[in-house]
PDB file of N, CA and C in Angstrom:
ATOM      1  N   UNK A   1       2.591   4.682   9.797  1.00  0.00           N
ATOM      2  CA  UNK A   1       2.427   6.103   9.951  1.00  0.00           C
ATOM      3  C   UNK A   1       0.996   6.387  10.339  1.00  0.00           C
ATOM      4  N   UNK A   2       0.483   7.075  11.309  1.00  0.00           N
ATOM      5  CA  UNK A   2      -0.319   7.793  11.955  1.00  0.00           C
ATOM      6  C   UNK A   2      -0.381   9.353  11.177  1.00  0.00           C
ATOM      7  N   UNK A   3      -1.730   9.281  10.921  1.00  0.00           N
ATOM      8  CA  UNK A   3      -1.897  10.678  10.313  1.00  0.00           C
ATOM      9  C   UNK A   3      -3.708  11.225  10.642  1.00  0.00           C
ATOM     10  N   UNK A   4      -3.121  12.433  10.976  1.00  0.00           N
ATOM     11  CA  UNK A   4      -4.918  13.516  11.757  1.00  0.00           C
ATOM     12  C   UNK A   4      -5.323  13.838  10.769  1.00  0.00           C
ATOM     13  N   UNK A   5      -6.403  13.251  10.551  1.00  0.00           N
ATOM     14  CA  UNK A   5      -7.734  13.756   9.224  1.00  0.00           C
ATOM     15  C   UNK A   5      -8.642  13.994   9.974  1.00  0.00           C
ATOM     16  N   UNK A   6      -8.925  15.098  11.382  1.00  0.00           N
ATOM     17  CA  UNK A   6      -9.686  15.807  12.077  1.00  0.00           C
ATOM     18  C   UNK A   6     -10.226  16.835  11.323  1.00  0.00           C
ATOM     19  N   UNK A   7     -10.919  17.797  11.784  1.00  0.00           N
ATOM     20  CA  UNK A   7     -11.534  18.738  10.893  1.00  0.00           C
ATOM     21  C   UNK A   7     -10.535  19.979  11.369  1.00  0.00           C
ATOM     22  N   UNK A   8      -9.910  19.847  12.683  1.00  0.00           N
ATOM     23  CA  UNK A   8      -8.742  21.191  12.607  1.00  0.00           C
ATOM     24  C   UNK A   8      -7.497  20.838  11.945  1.00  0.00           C
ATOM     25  N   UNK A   9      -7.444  19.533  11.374  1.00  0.00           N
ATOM     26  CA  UNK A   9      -6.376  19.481  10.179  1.00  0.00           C
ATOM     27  C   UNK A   9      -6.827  19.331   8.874  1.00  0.00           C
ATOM     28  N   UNK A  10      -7.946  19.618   8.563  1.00  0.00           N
ATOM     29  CA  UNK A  10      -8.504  19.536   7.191  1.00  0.00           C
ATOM     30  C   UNK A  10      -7.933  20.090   6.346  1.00  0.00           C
ATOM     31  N   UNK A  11      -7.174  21.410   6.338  1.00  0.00           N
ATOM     32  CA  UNK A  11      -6.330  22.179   5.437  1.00  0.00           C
ATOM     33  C   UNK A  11      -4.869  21.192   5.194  1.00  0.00           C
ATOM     34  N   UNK A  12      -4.624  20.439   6.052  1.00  0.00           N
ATOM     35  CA  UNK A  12      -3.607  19.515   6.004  1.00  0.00           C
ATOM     36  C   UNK A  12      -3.385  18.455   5.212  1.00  0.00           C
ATOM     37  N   UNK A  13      -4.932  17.773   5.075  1.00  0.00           N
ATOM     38  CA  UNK A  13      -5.482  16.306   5.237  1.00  0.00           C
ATOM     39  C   UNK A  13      -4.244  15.819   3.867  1.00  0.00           C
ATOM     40  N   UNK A  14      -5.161  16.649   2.994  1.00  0.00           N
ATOM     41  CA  UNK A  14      -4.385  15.740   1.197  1.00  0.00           C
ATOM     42  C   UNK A  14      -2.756  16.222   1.365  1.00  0.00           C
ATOM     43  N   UNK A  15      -2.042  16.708   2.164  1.00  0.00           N
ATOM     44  CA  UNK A  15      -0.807  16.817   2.090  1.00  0.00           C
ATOM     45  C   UNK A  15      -0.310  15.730   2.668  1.00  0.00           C
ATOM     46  N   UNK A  16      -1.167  15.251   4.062  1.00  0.00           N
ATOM     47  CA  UNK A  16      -0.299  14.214   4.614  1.00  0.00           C
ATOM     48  C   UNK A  16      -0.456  12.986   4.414  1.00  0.00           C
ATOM     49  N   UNK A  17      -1.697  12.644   3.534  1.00  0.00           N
ATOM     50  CA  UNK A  17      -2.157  11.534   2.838  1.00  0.00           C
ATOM     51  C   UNK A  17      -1.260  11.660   1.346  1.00  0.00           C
ATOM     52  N   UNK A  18      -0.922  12.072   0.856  1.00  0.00           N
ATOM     53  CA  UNK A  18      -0.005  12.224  -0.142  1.00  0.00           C
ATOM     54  C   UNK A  18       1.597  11.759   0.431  1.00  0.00           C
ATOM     55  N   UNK A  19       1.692  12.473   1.707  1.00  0.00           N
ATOM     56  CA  UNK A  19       3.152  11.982   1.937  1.00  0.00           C
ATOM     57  C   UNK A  19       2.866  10.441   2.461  1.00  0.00           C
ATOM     58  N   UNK A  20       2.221  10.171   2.550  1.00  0.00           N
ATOM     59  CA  UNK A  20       1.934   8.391   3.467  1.00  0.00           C
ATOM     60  C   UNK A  20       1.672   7.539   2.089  1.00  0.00           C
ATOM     61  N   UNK A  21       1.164   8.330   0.979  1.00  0.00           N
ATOM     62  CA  UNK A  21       1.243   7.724  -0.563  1.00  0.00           C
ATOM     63  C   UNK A  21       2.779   7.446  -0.904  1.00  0.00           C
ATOM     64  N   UNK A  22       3.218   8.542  -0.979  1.00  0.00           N
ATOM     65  CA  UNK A  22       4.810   8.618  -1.428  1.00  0.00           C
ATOM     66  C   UNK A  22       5.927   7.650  -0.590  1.00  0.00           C
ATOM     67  N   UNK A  23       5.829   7.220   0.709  1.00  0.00           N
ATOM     68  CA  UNK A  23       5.951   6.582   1.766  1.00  0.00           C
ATOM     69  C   UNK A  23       5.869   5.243   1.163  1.00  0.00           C
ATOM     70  N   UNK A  24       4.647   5.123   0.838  1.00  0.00           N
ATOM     71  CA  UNK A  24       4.428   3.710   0.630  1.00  0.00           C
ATOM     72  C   UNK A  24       4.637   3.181  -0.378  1.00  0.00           C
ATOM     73  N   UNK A  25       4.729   3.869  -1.521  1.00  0.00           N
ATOM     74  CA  UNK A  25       5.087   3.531  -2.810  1.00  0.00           C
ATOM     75  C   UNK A  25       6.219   3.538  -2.863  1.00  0.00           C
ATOM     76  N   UNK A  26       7.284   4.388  -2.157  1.00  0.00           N
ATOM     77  CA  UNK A  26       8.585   4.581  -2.640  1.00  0.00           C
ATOM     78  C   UNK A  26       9.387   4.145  -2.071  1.00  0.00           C
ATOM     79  N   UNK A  27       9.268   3.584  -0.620  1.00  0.00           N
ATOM     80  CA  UNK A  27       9.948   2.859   0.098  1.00  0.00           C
ATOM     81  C   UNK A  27      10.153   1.312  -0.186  1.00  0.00           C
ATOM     82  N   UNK A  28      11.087   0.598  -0.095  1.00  0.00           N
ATOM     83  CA  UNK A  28      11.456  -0.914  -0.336  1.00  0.00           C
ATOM     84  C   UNK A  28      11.066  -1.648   0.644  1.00  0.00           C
ATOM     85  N   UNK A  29      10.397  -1.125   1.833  1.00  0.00           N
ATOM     86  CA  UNK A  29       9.826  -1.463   3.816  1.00  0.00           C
ATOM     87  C   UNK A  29       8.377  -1.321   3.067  1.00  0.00           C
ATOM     88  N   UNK A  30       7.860  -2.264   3.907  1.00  0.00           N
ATOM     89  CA  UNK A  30       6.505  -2.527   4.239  1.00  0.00           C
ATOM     90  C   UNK A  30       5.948  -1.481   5.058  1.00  0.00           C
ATOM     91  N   UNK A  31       5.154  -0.151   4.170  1.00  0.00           N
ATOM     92  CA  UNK A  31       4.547   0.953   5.462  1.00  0.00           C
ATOM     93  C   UNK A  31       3.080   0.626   5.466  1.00  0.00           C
ATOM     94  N   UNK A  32       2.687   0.433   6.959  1.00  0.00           N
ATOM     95  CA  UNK A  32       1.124   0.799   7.183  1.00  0.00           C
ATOM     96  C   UNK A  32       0.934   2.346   7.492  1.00  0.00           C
ATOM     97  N   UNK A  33      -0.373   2.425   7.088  1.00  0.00           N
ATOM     98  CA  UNK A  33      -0.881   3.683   7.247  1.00  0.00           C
ATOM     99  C   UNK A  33      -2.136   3.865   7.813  1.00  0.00           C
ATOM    100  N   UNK A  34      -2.312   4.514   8.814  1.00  0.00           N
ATOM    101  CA  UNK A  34      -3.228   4.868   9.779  1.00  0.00           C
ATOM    102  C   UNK A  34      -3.777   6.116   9.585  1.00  0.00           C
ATOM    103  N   UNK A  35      -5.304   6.496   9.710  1.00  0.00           N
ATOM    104  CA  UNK A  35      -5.815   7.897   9.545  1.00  0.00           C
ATOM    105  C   UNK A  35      -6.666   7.491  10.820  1.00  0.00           C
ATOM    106  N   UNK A  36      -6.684   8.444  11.495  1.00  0.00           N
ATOM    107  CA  UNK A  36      -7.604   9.124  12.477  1.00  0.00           C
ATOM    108  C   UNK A  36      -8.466  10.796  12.782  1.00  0.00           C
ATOM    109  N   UNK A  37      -9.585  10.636  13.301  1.00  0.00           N
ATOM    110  CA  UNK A  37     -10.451  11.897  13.649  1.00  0.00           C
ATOM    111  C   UNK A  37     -11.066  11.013  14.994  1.00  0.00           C
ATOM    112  N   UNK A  38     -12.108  10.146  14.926  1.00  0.00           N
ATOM    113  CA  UNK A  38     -12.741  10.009  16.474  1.00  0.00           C
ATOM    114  C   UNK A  38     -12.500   8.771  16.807  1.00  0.00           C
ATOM    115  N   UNK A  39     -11.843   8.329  15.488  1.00  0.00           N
ATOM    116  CA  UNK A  39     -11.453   6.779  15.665  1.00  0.00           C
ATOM    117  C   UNK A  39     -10.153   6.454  14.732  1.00  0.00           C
ATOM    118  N   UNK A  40      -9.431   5.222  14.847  1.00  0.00           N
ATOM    119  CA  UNK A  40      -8.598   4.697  13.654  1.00  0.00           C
ATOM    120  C   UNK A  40      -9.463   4.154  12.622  1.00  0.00           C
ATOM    121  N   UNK A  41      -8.229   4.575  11.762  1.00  0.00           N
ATOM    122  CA  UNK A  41      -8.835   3.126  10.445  1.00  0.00           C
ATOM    123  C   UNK A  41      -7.199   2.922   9.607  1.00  0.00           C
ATOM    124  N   UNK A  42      -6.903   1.622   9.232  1.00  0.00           N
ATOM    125  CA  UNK A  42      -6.034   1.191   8.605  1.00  0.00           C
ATOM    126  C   UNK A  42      -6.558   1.607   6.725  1.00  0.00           C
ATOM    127  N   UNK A  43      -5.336   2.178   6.381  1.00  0.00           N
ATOM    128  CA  UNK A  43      -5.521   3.036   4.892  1.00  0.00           C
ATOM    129  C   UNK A  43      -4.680   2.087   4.013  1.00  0.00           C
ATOM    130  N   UNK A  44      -3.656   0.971   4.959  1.00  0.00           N
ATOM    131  CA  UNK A  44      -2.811   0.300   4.063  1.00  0.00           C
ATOM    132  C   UNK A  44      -3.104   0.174   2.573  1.00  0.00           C
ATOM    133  N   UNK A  45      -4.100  -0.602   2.615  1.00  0.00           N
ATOM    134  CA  UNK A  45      -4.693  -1.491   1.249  1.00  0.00           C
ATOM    135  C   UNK A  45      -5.008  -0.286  -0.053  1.00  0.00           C
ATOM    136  N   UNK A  46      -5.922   0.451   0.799  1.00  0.00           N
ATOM    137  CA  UNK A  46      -6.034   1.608  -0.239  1.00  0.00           C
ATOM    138  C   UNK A  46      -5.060   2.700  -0.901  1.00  0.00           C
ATOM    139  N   UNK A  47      -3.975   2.542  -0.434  1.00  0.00           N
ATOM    140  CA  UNK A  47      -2.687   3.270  -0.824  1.00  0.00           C
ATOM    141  C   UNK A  47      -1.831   2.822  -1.502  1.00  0.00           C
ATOM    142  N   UNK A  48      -2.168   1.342  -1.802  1.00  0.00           N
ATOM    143  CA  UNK A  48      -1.070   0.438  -2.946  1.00  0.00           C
ATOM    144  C   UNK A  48      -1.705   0.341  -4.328  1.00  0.00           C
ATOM    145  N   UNK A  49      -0.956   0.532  -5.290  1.00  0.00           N
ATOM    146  CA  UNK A  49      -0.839   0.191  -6.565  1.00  0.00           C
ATOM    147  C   UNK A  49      -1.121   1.537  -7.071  1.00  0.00           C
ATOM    148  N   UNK A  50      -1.539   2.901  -6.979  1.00  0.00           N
ATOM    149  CA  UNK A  50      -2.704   3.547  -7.802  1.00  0.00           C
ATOM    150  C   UNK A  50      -2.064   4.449  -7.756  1.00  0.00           C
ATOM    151  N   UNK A  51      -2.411   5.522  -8.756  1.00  0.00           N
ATOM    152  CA  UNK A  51      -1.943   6.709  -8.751  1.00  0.00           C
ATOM    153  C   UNK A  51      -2.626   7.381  -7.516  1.00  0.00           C
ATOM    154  N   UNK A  52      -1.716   8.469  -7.255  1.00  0.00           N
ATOM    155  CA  UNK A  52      -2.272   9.933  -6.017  1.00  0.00           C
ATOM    156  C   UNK A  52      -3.419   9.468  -5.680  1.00  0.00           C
ATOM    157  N   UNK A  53      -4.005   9.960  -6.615  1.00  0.00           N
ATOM    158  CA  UNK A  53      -5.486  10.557  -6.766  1.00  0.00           C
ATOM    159  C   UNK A  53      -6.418   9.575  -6.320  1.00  0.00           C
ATOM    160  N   UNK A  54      -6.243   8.917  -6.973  1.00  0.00           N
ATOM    161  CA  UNK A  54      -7.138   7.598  -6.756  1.00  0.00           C
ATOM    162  C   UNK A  54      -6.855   6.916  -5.220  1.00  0.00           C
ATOM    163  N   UNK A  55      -5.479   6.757  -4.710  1.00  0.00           N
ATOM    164  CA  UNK A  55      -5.402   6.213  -3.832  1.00  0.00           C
ATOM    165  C   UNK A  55      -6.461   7.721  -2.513  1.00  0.00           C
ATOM    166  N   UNK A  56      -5.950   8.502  -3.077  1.00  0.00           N
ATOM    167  CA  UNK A  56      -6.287   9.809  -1.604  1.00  0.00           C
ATOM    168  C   UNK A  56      -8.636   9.348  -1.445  1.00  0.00           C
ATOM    169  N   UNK A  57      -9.090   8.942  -2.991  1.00  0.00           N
ATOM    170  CA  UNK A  57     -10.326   8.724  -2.990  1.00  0.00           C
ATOM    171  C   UNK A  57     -11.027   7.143  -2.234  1.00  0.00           C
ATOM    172  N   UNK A  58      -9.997   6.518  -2.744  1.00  0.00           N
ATOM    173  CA  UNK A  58      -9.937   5.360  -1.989  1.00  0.00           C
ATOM    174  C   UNK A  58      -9.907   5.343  -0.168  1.00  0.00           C
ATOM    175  N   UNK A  59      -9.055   5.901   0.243  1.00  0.00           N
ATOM    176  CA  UNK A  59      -8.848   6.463   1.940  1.00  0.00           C
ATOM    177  C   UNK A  59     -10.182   7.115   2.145  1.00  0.00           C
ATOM    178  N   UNK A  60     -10.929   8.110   1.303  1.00  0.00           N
ATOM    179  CA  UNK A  60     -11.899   9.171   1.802  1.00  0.00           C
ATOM    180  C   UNK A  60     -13.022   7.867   1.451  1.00  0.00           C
ATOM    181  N   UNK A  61     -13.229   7.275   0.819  1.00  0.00           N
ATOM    182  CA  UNK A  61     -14.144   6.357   1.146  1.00  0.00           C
ATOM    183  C   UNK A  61     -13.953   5.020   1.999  1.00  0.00           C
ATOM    184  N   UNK A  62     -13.097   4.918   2.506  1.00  0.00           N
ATOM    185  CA  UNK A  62     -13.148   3.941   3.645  1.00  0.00           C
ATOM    186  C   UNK A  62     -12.999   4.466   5.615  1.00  0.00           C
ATOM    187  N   UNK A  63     -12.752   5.835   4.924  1.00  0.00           N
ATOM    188  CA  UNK A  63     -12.964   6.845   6.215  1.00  0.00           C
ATOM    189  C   UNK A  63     -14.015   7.142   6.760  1.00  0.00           C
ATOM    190  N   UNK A  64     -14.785   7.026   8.271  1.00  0.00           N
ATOM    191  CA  UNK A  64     -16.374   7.452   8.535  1.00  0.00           C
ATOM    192  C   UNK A  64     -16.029   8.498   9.065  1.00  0.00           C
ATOM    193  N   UNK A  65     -14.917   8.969   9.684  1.00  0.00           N
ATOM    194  CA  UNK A  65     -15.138  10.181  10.319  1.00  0.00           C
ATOM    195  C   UNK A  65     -14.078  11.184   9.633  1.00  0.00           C
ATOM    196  N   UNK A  66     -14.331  11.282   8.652  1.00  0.00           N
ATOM    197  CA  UNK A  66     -13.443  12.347   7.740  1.00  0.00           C
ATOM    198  C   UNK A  66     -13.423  13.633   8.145  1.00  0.00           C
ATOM    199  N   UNK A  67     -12.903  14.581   8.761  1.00  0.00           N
ATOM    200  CA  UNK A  67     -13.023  16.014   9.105  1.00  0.00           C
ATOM    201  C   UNK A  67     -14.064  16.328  10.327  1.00  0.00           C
ATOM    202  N   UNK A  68     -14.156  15.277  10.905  1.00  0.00           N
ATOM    203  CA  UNK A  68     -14.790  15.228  12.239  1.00  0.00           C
ATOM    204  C   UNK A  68     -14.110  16.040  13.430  1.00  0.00           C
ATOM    205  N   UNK A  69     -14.710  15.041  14.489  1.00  0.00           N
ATOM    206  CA  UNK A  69     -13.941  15.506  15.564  1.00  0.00           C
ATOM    207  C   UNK A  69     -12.882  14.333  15.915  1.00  0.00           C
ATOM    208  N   UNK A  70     -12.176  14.735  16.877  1.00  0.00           N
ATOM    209  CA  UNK A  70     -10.664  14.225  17.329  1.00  0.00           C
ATOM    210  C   UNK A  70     -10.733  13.756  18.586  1.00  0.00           C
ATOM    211  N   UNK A  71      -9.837  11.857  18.587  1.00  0.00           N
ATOM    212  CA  UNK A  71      -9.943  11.222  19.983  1.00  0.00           C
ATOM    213  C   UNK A  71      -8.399  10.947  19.636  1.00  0.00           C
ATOM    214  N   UNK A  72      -7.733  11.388  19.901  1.00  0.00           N
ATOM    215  CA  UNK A  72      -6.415  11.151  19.557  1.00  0.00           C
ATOM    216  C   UNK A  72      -6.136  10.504  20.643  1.00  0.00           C
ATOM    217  N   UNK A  73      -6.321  10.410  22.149  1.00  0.00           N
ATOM    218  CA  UNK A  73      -5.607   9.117  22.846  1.00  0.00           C
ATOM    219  C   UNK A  73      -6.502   8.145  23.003  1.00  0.00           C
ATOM    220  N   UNK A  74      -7.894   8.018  22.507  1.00  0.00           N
ATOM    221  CA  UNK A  74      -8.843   6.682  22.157  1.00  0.00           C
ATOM    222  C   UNK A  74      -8.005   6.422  20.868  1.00  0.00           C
ATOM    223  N   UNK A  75      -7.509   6.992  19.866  1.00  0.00           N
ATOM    224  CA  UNK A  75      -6.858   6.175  18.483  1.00  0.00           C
ATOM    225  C   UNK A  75      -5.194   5.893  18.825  1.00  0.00           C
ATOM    226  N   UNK A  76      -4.422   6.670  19.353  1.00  0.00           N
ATOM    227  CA  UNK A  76      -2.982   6.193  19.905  1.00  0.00           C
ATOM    228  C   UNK A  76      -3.757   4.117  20.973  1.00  0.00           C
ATOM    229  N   UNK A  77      -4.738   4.691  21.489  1.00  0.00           N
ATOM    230  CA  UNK A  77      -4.321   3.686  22.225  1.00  0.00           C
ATOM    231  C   UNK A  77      -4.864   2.379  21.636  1.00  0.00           C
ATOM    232  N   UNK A  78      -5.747   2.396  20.682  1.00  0.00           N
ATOM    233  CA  UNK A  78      -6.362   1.584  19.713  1.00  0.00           C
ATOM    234  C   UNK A  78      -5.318   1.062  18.916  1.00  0.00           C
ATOM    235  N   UNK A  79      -4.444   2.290  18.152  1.00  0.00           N
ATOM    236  CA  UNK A  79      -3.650   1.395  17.551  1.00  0.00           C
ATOM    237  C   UNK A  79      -2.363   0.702  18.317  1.00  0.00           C
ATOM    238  N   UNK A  80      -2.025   0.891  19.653  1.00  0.00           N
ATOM    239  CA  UNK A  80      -1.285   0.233  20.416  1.00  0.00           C
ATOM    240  C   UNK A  80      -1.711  -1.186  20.576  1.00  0.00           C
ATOM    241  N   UNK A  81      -3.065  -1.549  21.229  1.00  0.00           N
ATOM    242  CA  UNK A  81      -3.672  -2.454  21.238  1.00  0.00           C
ATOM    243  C   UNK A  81      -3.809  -3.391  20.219  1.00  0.00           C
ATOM    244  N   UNK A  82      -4.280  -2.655  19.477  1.00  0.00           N
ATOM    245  CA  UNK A  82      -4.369  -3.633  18.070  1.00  0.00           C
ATOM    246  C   UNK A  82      -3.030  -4.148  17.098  1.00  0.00           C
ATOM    247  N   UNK A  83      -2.380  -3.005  17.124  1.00  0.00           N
ATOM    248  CA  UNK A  83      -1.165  -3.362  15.916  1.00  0.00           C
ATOM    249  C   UNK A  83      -0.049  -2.888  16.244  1.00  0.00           C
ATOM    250  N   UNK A  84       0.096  -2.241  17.722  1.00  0.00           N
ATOM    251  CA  UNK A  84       1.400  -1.660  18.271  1.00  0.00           C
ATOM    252  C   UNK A  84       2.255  -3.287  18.450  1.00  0.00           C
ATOM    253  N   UNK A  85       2.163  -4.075  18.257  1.00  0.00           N
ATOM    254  CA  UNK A  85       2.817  -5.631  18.617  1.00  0.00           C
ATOM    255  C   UNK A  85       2.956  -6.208  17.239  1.00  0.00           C
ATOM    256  N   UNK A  86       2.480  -5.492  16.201  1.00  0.00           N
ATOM    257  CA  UNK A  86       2.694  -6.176  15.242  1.00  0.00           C
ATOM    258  C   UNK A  86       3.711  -5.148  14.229  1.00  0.00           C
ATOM    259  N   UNK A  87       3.906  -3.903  14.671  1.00  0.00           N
ATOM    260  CA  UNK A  87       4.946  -3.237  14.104  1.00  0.00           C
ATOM    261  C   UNK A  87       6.504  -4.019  14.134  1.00  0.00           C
ATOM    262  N   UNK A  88       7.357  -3.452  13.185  1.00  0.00           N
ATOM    263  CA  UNK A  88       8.717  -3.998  13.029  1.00  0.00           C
ATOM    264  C   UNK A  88       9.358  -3.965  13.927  1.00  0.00           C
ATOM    265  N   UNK A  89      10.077  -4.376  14.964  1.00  0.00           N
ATOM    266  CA  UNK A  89      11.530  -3.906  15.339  1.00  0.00           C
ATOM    267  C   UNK A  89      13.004  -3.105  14.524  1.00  0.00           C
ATOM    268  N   UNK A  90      13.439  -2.340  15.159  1.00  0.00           N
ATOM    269  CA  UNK A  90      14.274  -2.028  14.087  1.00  0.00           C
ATOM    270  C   UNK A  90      14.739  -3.009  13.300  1.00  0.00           C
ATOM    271  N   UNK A  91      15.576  -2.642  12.313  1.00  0.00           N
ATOM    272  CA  UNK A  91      16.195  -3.808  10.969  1.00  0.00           C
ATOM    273  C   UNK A  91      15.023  -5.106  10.459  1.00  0.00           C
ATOM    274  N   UNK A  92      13.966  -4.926  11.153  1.00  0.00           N
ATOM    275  CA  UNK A  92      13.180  -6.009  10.818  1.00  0.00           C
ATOM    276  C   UNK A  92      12.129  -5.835   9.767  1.00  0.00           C
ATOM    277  N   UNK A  93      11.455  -6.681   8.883  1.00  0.00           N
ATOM    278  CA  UNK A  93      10.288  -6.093   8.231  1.00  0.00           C
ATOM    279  C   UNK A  93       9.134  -6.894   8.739  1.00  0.00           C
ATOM    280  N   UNK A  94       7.960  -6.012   8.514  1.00  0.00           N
ATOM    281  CA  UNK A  94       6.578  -6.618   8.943  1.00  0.00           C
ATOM    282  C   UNK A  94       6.608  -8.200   7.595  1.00  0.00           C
ATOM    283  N   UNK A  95       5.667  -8.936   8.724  1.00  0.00           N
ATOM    284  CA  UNK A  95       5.452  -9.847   7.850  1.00  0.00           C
ATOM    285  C   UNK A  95       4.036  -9.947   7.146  1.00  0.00           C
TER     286      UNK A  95
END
């Protein structure tokens, strides 16, 4: 999951980082999680094991451009490059 932590979604941010929490915890599939503003960053790691809270503090400190500005087809195409080949196929799980 891809999620905008730009500064024109800042009113957004902890809702959709909460649903990419709930996502990842509650699903039996392997979810990565992606946050972007001028760049990507992979949130995977910081979203496992922890309560909400902790995980949403965890993301805001491994984030540099938190409520910045927005490169949304420099980060679509970053994460194509980088990890668009390593996503599942349907019925499949990441390894």
């Amino acid at each position: 999951m891809l999620a905008d932590i730009s500064g024109s979604m800042e009113r957004y941010t902890r809702l959709l980082l909460l649903f990419l929490y709930a996502l990842a915890e509650g699903l039996e599939r392997r979810v990565e999680g992606f946050v972007f503003g001028t760049r990507l960053t992979r949130v995977t790691r910081q979203l496992r094991g922890r309560d909400p809270d902790q995980a949403l503090a965890e993301v805001s400190r491994a984030v540099e451009d938190w409520s910045g500005g927005t490169r949304i087809g420099e980060a679509l195409r970053s994460f194509n490059f980088e990890w668009g080949r390593r996503a599942p196929a349907a019925g499949r799980s990441c390894s």
